[in-house]
N, C-alpha and C. Protein backbone atom coordinates (compact mmCIF):
# COMPACT_ATOMS: atom_id res chain seq x y z
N UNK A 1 47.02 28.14 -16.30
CA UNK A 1 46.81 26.88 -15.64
C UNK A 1 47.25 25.78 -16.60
N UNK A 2 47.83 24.82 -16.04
CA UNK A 2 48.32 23.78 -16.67
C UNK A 2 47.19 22.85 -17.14
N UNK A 3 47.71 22.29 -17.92
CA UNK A 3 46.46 20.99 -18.58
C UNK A 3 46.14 20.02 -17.54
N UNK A 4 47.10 19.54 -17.03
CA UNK A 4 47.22 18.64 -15.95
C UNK A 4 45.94 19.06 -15.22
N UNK A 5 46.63 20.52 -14.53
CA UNK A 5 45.97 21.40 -13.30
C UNK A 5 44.48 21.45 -13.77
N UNK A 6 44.00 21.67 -14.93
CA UNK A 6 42.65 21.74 -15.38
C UNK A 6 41.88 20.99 -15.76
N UNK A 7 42.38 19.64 -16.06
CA UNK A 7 41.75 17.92 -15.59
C UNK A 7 41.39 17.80 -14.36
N UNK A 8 42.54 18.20 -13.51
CA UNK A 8 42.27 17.46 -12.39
C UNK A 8 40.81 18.38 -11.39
N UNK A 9 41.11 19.96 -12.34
CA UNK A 9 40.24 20.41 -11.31
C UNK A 9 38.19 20.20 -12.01
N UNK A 10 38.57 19.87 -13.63
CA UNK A 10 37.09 19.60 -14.41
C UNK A 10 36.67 18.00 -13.19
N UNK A 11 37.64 17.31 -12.90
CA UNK A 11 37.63 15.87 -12.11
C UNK A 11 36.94 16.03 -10.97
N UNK A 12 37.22 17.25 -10.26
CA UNK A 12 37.13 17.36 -9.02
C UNK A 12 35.67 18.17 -9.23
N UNK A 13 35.20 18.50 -9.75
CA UNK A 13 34.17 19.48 -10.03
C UNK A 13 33.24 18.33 -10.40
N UNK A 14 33.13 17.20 -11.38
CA UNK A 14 32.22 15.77 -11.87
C UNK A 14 32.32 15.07 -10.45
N UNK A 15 32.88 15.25 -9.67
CA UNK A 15 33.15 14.17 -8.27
C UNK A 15 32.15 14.89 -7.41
N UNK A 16 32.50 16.36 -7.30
CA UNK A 16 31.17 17.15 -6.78
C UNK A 16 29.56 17.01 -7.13
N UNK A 17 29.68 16.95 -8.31
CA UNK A 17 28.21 17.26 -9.32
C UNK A 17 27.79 15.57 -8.75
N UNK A 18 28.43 14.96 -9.05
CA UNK A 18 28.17 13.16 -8.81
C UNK A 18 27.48 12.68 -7.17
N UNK A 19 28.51 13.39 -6.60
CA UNK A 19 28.20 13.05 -5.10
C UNK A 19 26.89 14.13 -4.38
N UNK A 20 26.75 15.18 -5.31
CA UNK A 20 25.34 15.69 -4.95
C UNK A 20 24.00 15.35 -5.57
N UNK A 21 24.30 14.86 -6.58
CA UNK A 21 22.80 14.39 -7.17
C UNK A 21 22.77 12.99 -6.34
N UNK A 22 23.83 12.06 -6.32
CA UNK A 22 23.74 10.59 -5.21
C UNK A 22 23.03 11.02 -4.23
N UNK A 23 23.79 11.58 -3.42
CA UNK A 23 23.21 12.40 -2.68
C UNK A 23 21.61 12.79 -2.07
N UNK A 24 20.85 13.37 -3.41
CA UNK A 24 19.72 13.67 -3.21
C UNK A 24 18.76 13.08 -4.31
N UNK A 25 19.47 11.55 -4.41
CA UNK A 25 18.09 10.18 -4.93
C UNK A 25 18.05 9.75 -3.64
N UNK A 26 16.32 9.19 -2.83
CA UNK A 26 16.44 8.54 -2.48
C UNK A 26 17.08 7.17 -2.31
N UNK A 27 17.32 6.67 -1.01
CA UNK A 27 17.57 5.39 -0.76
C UNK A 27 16.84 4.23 -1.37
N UNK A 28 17.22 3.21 -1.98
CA UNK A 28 16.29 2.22 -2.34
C UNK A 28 14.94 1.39 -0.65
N UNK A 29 15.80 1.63 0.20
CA UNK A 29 15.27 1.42 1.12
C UNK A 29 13.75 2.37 1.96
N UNK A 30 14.23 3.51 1.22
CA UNK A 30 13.50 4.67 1.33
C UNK A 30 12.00 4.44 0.58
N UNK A 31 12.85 4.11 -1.06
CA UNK A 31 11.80 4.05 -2.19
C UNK A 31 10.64 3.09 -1.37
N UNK A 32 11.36 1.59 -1.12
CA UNK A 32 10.17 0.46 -0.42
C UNK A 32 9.53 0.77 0.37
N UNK A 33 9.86 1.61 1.58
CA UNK A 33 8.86 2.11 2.55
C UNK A 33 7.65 2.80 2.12
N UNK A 34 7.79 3.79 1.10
CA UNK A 34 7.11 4.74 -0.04
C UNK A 34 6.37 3.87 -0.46
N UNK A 35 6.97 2.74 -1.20
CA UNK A 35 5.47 2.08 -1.77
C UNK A 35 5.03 1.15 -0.99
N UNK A 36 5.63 0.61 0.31
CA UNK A 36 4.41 -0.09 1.06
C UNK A 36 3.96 0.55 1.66
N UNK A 37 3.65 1.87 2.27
CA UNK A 37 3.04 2.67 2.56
C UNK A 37 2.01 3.36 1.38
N UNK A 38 2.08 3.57 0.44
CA UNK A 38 1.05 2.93 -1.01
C UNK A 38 0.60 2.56 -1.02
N UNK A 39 0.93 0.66 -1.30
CA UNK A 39 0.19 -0.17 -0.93
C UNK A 39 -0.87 -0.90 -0.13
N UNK A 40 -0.39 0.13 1.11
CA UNK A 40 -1.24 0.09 2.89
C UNK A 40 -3.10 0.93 2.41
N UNK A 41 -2.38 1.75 1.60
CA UNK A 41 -3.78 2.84 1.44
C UNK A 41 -4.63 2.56 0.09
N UNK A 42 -3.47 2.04 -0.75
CA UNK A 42 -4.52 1.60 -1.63
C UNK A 42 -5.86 0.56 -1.48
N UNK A 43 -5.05 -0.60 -0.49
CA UNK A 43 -5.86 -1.30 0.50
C UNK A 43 -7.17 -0.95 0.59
N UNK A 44 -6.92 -0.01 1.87
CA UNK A 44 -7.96 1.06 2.37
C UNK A 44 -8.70 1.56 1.10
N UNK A 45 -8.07 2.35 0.09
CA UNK A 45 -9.31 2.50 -1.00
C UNK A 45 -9.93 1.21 -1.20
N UNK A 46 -9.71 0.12 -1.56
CA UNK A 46 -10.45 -0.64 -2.05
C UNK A 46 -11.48 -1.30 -0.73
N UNK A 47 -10.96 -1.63 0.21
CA UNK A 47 -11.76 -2.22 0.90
C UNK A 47 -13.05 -1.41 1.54
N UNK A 48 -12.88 0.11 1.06
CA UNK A 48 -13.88 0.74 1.69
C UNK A 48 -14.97 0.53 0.52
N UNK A 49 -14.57 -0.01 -0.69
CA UNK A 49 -15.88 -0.30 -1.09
C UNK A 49 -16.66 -1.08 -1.20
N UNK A 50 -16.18 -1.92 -0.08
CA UNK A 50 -17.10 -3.28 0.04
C UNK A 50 -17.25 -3.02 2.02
N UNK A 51 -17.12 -1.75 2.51
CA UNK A 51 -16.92 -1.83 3.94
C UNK A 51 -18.36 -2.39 4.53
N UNK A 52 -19.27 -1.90 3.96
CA UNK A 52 -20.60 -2.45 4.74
C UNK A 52 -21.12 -3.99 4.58
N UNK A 53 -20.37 -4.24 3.43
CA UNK A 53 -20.65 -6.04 2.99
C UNK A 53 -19.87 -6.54 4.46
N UNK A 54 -18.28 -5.91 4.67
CA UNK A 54 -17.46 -6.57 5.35
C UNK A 54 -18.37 -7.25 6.79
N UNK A 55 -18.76 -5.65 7.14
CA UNK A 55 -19.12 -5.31 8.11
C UNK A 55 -20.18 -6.36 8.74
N UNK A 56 -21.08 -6.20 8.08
CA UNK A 56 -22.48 -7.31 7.74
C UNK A 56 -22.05 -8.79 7.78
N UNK A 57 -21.33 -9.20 6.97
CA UNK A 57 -21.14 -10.59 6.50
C UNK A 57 -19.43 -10.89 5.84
N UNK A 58 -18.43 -10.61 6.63
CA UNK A 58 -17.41 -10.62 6.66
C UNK A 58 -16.58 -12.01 6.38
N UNK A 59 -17.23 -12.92 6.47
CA UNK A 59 -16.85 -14.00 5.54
C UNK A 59 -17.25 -14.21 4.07
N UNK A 60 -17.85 -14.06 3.97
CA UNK A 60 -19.13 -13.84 2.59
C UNK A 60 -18.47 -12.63 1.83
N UNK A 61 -17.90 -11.41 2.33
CA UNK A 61 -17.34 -9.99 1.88
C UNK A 61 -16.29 -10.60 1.39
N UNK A 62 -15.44 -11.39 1.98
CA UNK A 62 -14.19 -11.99 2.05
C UNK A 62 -14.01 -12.70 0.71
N UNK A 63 -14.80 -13.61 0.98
CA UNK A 63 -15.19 -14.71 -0.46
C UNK A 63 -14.94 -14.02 -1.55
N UNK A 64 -15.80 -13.13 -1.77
CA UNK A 64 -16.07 -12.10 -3.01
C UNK A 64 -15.03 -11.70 -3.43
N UNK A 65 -14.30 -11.55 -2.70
CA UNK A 65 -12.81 -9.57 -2.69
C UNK A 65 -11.90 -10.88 -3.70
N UNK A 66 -12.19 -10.36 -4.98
CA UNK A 66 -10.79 -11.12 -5.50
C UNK A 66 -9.56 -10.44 -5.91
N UNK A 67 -9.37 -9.59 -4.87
CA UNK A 67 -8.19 -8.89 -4.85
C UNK A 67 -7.29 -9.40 -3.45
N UNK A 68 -8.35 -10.34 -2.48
CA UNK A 68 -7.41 -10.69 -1.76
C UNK A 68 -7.47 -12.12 -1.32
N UNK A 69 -6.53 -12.70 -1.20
CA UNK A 69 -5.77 -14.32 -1.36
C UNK A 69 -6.20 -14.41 0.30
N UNK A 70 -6.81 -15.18 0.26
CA UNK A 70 -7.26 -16.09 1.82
C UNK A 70 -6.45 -17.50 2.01
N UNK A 71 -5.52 -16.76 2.83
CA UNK A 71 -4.82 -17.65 3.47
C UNK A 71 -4.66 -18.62 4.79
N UNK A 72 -5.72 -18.13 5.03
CA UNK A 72 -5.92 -18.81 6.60
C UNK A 72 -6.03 -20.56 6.63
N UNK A 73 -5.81 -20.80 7.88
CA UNK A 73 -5.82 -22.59 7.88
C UNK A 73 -6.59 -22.98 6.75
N UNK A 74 -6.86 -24.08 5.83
CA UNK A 74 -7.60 -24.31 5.12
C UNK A 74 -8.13 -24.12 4.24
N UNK A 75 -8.02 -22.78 3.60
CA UNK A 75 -8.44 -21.76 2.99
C UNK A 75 -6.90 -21.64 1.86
N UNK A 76 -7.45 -21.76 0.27
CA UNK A 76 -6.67 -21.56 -0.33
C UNK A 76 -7.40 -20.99 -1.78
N UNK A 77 -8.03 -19.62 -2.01
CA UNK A 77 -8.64 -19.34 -2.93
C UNK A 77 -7.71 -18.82 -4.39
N UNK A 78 -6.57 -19.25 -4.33
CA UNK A 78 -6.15 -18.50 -5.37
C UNK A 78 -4.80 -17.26 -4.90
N UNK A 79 -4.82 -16.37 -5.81
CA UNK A 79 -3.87 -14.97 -5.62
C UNK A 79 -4.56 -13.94 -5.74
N UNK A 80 -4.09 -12.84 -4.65
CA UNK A 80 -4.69 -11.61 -5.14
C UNK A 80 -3.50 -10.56 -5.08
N UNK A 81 -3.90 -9.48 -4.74
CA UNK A 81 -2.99 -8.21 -4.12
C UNK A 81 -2.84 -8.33 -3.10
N UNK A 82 -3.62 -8.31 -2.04
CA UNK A 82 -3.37 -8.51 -0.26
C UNK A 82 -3.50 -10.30 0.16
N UNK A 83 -3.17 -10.49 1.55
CA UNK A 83 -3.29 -12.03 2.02
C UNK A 83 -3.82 -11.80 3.14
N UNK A 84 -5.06 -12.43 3.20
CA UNK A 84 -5.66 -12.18 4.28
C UNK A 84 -4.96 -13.53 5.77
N UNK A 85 -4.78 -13.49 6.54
CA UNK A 85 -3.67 -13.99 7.19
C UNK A 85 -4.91 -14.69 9.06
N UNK A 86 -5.82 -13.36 9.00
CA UNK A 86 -6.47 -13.71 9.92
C UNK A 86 -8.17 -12.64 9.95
N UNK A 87 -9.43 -13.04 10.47
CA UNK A 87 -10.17 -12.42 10.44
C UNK A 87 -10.92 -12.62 11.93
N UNK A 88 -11.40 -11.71 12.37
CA UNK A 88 -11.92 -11.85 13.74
C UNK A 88 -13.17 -10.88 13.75
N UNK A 89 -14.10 -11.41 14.06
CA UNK A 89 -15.57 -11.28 13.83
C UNK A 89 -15.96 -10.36 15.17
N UNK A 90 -15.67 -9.61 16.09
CA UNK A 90 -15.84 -9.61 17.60
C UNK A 90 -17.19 -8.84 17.28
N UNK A 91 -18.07 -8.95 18.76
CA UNK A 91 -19.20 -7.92 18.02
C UNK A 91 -19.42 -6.58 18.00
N UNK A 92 -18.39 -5.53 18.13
CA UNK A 92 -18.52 -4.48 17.75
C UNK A 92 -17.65 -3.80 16.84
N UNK A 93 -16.54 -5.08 16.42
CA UNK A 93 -15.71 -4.90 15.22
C UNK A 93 -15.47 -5.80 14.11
N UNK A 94 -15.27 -5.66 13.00
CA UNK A 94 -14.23 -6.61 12.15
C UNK A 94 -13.04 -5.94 12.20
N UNK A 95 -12.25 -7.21 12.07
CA UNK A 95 -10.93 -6.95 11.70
C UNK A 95 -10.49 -7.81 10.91
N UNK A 96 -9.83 -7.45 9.53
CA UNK A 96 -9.01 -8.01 8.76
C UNK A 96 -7.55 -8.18 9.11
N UNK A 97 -6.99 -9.15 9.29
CA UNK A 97 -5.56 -8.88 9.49
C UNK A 97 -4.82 -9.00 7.85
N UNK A 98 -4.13 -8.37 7.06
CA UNK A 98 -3.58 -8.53 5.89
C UNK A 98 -2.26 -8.16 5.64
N UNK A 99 -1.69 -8.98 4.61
CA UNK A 99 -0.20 -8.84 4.45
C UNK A 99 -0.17 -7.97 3.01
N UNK A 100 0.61 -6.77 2.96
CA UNK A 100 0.73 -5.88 1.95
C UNK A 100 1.66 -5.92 1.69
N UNK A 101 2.34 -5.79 0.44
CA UNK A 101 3.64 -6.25 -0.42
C UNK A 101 4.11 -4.80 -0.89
N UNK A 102 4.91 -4.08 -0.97
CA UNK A 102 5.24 -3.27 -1.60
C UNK A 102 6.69 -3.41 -2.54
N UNK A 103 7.40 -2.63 -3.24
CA UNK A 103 8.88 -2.85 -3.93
C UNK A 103 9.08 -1.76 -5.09
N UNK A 104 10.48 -1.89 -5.26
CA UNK A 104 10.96 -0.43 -5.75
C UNK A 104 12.37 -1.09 -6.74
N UNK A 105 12.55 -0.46 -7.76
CA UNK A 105 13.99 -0.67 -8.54
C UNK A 105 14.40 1.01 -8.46
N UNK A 106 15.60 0.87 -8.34
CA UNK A 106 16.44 1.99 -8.90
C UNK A 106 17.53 2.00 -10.16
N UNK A 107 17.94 2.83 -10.35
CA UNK A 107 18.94 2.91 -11.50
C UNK A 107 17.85 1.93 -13.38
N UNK A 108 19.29 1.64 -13.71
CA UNK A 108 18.58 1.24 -15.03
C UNK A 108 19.69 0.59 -15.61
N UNK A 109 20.16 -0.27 -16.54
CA UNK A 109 20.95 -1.02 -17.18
C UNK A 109 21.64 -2.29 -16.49
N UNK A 110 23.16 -1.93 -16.75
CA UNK A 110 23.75 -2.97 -15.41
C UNK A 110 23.51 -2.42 -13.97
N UNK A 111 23.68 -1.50 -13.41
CA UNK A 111 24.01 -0.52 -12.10
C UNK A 111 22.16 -0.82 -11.76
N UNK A 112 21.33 -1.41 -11.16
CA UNK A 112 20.29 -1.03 -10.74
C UNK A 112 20.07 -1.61 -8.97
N UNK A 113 18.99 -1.40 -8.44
CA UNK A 113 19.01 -1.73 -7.14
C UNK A 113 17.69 -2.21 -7.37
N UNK A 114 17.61 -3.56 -6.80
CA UNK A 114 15.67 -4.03 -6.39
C UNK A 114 15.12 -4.24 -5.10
N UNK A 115 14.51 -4.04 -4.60
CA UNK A 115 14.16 -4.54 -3.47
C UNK A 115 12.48 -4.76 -2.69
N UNK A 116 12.05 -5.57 -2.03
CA UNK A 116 10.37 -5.63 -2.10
C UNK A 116 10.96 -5.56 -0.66
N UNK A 117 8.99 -5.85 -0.12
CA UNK A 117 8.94 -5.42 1.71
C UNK A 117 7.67 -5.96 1.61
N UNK A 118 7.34 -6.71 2.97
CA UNK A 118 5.63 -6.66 3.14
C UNK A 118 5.42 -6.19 4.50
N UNK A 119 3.99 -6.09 4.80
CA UNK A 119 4.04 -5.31 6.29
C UNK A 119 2.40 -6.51 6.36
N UNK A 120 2.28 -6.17 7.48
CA UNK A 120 1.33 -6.70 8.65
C UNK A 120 0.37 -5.94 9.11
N UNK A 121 -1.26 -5.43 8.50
CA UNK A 121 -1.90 -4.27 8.82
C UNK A 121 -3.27 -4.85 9.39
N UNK A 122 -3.62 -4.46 10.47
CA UNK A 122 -4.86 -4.87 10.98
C UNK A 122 -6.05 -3.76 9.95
N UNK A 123 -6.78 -4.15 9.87
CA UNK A 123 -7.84 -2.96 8.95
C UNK A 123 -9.31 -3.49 9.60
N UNK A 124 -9.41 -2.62 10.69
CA UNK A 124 -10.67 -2.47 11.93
C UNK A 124 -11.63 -1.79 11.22
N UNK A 125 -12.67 -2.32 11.23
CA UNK A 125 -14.09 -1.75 10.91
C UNK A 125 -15.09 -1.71 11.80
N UNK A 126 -15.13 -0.62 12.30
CA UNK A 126 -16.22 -0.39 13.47
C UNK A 126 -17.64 -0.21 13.32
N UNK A 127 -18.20 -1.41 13.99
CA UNK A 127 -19.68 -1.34 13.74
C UNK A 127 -20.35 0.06 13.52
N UNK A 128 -20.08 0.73 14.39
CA UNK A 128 -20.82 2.16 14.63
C UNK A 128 -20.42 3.24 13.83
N UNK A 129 -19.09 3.17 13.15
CA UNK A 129 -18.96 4.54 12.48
C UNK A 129 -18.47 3.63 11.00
N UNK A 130 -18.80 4.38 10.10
CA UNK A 130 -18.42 4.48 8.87
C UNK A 130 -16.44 4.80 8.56
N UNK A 131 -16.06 3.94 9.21
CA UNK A 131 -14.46 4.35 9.18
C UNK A 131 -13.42 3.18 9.25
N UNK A 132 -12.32 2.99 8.54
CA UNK A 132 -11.41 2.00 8.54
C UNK A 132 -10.22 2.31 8.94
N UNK A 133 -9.75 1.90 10.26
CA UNK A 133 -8.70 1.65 10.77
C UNK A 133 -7.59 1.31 10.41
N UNK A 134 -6.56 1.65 10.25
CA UNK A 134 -5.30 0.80 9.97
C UNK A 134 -4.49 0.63 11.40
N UNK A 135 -4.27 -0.38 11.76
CA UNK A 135 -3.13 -0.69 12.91
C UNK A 135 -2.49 -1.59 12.99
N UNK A 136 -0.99 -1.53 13.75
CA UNK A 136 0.01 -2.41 13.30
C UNK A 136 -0.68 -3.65 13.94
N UNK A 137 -0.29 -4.79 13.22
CA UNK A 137 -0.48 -6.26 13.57
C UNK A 137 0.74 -7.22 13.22
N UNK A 138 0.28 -8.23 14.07
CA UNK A 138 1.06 -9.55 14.23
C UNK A 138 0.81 -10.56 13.72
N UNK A 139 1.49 -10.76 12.34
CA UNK A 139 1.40 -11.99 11.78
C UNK A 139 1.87 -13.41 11.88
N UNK A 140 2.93 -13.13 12.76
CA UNK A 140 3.56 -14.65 12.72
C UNK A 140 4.61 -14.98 11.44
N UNK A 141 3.77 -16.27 11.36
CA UNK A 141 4.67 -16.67 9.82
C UNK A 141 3.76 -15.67 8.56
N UNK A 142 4.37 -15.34 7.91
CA UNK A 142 3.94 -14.66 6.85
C UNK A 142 3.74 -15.49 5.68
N UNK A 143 2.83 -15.79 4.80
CA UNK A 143 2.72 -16.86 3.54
C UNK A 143 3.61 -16.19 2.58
N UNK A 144 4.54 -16.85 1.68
CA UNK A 144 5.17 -16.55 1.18
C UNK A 144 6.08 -15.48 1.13
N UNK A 145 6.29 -15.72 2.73
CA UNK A 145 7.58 -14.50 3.28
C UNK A 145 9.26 -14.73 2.25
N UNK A 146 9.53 -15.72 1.95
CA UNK A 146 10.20 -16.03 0.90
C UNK A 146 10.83 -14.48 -0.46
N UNK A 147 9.57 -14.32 -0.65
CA UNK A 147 9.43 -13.47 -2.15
C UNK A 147 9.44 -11.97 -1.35
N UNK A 148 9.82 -11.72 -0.25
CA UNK A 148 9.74 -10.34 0.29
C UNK A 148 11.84 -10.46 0.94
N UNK A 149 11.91 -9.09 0.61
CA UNK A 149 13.31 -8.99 1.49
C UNK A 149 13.53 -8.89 2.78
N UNK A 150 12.21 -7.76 3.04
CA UNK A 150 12.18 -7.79 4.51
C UNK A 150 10.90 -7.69 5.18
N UNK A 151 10.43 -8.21 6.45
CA UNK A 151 9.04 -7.33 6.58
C UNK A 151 9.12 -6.06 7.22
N UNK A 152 8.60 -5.48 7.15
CA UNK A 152 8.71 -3.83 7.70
C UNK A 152 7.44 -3.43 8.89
N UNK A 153 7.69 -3.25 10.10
CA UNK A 153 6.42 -3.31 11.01
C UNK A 153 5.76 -2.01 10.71
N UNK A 154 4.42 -1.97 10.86
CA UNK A 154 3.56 -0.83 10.42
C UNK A 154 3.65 0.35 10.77
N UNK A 155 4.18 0.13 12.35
CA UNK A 155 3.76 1.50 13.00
C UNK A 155 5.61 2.56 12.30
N UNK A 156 5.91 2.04 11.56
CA UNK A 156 7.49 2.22 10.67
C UNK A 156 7.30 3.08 9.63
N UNK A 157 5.86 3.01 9.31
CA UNK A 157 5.74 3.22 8.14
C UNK A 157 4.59 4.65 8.05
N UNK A 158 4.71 5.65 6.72
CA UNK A 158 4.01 6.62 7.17
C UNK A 158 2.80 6.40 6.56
N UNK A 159 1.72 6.60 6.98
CA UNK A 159 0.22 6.32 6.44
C UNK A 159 -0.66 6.35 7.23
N UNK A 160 -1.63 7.15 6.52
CA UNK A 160 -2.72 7.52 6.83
C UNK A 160 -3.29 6.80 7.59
N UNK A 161 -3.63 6.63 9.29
CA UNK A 161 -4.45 5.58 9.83
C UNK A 161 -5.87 5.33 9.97
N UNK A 162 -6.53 6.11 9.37
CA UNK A 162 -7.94 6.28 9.45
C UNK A 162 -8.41 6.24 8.03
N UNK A 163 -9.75 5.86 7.66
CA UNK A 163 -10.29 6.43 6.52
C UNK A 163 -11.76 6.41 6.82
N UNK A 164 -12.10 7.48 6.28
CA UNK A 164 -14.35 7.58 6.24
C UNK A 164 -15.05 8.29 5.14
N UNK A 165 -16.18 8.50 5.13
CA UNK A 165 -16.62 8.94 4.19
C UNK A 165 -16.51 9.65 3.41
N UNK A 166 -15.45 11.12 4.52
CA UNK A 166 -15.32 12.58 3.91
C UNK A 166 -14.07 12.02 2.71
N UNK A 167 -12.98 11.04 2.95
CA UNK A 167 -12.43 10.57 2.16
C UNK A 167 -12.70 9.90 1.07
N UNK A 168 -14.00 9.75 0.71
CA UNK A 168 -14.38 9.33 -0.32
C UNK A 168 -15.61 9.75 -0.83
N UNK A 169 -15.80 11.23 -1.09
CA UNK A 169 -16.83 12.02 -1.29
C UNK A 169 -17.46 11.32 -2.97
N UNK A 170 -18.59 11.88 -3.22
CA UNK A 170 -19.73 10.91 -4.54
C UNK A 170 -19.04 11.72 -5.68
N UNK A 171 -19.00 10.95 -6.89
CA UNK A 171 -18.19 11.53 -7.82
C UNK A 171 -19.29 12.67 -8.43
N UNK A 172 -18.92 13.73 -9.09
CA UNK A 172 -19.40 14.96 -9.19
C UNK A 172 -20.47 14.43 -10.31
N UNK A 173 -21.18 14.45 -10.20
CA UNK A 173 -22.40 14.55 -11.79
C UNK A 173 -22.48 15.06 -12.25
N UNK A 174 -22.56 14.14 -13.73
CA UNK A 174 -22.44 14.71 -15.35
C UNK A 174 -23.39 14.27 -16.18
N UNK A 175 -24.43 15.52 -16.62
CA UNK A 175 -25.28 14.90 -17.13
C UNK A 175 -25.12 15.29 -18.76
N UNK A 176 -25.49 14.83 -19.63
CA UNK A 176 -25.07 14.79 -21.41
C UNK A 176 -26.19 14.78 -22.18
N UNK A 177 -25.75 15.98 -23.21
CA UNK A 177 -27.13 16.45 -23.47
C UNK A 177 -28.03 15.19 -24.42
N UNK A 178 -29.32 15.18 -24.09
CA UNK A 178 -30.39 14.40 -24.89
C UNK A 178 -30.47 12.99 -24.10
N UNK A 179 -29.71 12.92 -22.71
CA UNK A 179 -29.96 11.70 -22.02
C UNK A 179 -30.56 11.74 -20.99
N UNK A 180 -30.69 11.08 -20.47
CA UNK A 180 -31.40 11.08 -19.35
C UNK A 180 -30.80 11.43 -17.75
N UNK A 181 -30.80 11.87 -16.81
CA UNK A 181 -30.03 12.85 -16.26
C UNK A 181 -30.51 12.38 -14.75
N UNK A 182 -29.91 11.97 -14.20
CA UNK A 182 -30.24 11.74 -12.38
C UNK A 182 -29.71 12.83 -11.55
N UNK A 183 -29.19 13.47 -12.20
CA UNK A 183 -28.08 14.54 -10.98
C UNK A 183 -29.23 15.23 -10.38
N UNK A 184 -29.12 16.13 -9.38
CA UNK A 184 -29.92 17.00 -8.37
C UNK A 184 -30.08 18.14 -9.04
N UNK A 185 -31.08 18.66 -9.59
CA UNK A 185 -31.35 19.47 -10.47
C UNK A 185 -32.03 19.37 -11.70
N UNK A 186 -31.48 18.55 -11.98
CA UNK A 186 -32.11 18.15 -13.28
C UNK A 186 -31.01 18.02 -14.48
């Protein structure tokens, strides 16, 4: 085989190897969905630990959560992680309406890709059961839709729509010797 012939075919073989690993990185578009769908549930972890405050006294719950930025008419507490956008008191539910931000880089040096997303998640808390809802909602104008590339509608996105107790079982007890010991048993 010629030298030529054996460049061109090491060429053709790096063009292969190249176009299959491309290939099988996600999309940057992919990555954002991934983490606002993240972001949707991390939500959900946190707000389930204030779910019975919500539940109870859902303005007052609200106040507290300084993880999330109350944005509603009038209302300007600062920044958090989520934006609370709308709240509706009805009497056999709360509902939070909140704006979740997610975003993703790819590559590394000059060659990289960035891109953010926010979504629109209703998070229903039902008087009667111990459980948090996620469902798509309608925000309108979004506060600082600006700093997002795109919004992404919920029902788009993959995540868990429910959460309850069994999802957040009591952390296992550990008791250490010469202290004093609450666990069940002794």
């Amino acid at each position: 085989m010629s030298s030529q012939a054996g460049r061109v075919a090491a060429g053709a073989v790096l063009v292969v190897i190249a176009g299959a690993l491309t290939g099988c990185a996600p999309s940057i578009g992919t990555l954002v969905r991934d983490s606002l769908a993240e972001s949707v549930e991390d939500a959900q972890d946190s707000l389930w630990e204030h779910r019975d405050q919500i539940v109870s006294d859902p303005e007052a719950a609200v106040a507290g959560l300084g993880f999330v930025h109350d944005a509603r008419e009038g209302a300007d507490d600062g920044s958090g992680l989520y934006t609370l956008v709308a709240l509706d008191d009805a009497e056999d539910t709360v509902t939070l309406t909140l704006v979740v931000g997610g975003g993703a880089t790819t590559g590394g040096g000059h060659w990289y890709q960035q891109a953010s997303a926010a979504t629109c998640v209703d998070f229903v808390f039902p008087q009667a059961a111990a459980e948090i809802r996620a469902e798509d909602a309608v925000c309108g104008d979004i506060p600082d839709a600006d700093r997002y590339d795109e919004v992404v509608p919920f029902r788009d996105l993959d995540v868990r729509e429910s959460v309850t107790a069994a999802d957040y079982p009591p952390p296992i007890c550990q008791c250490h010797s010469g202290g004093d010991c609450d666990c069940p048993g002794g």
